[in-house]
PDB file of N, CA and C in Angstrom:
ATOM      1  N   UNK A   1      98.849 100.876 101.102  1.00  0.00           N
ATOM      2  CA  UNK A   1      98.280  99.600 100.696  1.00  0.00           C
ATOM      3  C   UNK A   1      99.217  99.005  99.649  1.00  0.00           C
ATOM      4  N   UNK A   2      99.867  98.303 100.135  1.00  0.00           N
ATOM      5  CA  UNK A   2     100.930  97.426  99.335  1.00  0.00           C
ATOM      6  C   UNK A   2     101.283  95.908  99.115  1.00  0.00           C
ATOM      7  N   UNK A   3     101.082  96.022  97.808  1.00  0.00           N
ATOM      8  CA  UNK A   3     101.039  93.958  97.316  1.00  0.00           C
ATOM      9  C   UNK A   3     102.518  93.240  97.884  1.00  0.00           C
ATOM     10  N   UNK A   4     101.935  91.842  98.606  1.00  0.00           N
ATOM     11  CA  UNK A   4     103.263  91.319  98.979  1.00  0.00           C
ATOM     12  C   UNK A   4     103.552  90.804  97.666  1.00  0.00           C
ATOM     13  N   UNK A   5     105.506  90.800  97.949  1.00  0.00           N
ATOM     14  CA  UNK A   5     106.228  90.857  96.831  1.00  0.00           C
ATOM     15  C   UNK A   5     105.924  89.372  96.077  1.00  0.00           C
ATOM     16  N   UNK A   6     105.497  88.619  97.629  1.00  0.00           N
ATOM     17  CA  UNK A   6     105.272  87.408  96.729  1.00  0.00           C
ATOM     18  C   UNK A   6     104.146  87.628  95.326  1.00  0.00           C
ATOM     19  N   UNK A   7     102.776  88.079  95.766  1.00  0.00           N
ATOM     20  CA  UNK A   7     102.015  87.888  94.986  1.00  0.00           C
ATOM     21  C   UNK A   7     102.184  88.684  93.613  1.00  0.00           C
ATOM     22  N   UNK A   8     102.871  90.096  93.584  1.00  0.00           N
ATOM     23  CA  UNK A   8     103.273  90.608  92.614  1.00  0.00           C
ATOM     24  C   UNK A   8     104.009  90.065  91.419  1.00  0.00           C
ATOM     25  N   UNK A   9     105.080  89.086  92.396  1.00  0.00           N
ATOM     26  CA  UNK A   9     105.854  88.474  91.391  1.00  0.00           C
ATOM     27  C   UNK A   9     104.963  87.050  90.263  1.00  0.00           C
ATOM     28  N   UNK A  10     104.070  86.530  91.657  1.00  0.00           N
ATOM     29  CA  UNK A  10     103.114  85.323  91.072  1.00  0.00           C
ATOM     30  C   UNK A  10     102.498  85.996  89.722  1.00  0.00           C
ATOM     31  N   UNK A  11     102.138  87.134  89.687  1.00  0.00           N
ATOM     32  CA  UNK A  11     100.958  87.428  88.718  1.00  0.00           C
ATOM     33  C   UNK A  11     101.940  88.261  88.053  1.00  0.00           C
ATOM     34  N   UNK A  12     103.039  88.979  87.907  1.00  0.00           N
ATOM     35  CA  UNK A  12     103.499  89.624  86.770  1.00  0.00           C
ATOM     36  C   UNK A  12     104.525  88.922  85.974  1.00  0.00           C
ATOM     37  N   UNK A  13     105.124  87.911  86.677  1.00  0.00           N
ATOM     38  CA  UNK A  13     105.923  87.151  85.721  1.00  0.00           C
ATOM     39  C   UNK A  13     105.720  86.785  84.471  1.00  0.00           C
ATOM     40  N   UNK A  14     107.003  86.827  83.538  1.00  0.00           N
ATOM     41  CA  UNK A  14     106.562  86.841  82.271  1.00  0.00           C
ATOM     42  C   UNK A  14     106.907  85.929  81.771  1.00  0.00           C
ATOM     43  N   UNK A  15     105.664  85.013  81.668  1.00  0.00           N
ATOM     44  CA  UNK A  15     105.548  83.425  81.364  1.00  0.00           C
ATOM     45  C   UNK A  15     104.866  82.874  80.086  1.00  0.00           C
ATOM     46  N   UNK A  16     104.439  81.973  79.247  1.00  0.00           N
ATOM     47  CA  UNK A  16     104.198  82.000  78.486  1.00  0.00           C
ATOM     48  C   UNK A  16     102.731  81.472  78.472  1.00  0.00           C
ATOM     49  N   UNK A  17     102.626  80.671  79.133  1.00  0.00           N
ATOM     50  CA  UNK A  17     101.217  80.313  79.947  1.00  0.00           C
ATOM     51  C   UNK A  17     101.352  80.507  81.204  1.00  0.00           C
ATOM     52  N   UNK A  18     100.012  81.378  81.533  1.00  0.00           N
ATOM     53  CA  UNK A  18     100.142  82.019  82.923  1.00  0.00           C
ATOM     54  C   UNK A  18      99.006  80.419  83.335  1.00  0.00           C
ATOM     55  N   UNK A  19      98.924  79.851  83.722  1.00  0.00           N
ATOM     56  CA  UNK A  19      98.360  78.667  84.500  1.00  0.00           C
ATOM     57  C   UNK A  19      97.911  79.520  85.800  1.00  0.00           C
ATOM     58  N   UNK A  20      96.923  79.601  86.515  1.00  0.00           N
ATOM     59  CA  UNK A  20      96.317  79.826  87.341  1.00  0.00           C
ATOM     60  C   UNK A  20      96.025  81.064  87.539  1.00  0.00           C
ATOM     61  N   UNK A  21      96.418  82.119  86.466  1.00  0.00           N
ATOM     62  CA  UNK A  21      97.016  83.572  87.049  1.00  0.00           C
ATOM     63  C   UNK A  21      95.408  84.095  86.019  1.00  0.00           C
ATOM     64  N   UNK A  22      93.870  84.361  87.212  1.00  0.00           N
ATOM     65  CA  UNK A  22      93.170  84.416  86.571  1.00  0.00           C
ATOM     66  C   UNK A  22      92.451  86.411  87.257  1.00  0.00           C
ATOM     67  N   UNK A  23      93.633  86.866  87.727  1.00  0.00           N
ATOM     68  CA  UNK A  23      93.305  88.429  88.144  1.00  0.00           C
ATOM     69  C   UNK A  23      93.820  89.143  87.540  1.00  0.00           C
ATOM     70  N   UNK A  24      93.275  90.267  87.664  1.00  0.00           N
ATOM     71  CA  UNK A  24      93.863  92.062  87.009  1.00  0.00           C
ATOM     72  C   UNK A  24      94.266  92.849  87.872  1.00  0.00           C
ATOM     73  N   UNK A  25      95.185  93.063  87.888  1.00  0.00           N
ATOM     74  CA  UNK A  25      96.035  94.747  89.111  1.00  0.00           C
ATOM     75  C   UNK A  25      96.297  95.476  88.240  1.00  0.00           C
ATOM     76  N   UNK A  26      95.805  96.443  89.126  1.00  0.00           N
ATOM     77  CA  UNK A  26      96.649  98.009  88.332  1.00  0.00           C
ATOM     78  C   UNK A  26      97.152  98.908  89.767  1.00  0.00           C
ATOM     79  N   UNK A  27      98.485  99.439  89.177  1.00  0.00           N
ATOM     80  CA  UNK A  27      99.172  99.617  90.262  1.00  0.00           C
ATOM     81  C   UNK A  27      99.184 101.179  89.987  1.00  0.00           C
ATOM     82  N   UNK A  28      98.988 102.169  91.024  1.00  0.00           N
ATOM     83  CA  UNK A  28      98.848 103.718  90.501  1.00  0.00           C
ATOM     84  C   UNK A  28      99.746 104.094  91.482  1.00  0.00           C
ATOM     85  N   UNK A  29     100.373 105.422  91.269  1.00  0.00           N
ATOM     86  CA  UNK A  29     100.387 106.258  91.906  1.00  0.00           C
ATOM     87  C   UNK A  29      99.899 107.642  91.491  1.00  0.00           C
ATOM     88  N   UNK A  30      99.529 108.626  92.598  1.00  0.00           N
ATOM     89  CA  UNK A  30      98.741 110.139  92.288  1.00  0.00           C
ATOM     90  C   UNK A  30      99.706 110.749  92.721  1.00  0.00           C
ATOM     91  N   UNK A  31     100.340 111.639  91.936  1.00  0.00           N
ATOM     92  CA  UNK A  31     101.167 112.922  92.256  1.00  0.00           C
ATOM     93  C   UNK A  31     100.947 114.344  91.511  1.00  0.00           C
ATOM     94  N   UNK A  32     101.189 115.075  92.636  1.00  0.00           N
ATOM     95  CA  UNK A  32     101.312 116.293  92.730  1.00  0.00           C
ATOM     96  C   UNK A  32     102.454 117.033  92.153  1.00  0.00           C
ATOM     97  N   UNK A  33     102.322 118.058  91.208  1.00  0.00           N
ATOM     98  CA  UNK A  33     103.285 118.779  90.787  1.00  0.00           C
ATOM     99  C   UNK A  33     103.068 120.464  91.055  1.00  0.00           C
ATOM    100  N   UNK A  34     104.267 120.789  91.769  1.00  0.00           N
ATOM    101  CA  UNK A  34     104.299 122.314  92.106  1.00  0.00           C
ATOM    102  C   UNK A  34     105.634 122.795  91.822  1.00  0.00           C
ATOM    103  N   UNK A  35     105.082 123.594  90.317  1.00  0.00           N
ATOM    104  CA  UNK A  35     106.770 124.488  89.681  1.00  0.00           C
ATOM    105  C   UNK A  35     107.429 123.010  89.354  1.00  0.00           C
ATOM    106  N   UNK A  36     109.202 123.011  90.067  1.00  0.00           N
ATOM    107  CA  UNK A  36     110.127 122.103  90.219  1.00  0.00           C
ATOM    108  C   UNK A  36     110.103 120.490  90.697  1.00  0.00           C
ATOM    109  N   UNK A  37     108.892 120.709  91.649  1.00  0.00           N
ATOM    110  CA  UNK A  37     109.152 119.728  92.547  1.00  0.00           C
ATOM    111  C   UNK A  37     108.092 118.773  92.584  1.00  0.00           C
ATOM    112  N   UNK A  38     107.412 117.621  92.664  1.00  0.00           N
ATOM    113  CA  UNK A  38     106.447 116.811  92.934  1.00  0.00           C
ATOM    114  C   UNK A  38     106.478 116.009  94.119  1.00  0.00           C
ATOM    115  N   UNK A  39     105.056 115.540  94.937  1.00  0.00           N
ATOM    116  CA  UNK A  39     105.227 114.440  95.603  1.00  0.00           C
ATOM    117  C   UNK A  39     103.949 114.168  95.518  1.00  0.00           C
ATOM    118  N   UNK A  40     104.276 112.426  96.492  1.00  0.00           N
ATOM    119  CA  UNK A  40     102.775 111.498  95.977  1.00  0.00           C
ATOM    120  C   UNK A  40     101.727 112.165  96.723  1.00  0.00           C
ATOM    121  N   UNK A  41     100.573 112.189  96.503  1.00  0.00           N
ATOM    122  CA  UNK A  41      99.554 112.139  97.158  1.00  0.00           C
ATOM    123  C   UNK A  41      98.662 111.340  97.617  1.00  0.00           C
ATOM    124  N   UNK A  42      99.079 110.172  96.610  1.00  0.00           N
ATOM    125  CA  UNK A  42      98.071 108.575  97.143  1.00  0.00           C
ATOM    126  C   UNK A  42      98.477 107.366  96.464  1.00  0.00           C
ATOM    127  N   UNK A  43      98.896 105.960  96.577  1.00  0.00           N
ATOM    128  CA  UNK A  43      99.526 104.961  95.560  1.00  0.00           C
ATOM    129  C   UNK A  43      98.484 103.830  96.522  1.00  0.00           C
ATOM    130  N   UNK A  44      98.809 102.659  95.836  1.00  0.00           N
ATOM    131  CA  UNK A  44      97.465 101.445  95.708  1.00  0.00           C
ATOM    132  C   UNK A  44      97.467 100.716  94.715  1.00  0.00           C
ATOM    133  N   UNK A  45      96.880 100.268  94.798  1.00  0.00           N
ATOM    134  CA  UNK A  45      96.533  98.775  93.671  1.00  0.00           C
ATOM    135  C   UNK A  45      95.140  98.770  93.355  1.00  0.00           C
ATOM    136  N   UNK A  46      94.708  98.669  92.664  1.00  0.00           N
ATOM    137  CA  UNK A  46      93.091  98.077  92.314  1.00  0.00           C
ATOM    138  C   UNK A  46      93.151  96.277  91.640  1.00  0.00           C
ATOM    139  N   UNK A  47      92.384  95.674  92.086  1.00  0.00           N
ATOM    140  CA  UNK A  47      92.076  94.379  91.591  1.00  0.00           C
ATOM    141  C   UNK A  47      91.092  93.741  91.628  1.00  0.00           C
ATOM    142  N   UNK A  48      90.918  93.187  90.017  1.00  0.00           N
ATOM    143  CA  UNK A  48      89.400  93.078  89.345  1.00  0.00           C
ATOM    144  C   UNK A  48      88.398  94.409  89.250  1.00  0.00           C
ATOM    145  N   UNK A  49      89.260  94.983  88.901  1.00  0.00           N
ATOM    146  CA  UNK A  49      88.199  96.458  89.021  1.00  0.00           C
ATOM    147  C   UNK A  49      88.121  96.575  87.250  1.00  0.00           C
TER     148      UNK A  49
END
């Protein structure tokens, strides 16, 4: 589940007045660590949560 780049860029740009930009994302990823090595187990976005 992945944000198009457009909208990512709409809402994270770093502007001084965000004019219209009236949502919250949070962008995760879940990983796994074994010993040396890690990998993901789940990544996503939440919004308005």
């Amino acid at each position: 589940l992945l944000m198009k780049q457009r909208k990512f860029l709409y809402h994270f740009k770093n502007v001084r007045w965000a004019k219209g930009r009236h949502e919250t994302y949070l962008c995760y990823v879940v990983k796994r660590r074994d010993s040396a090595t890690s990998f993901s187990l789940d990544f996503g976005h939440l919004r308005n949560k």
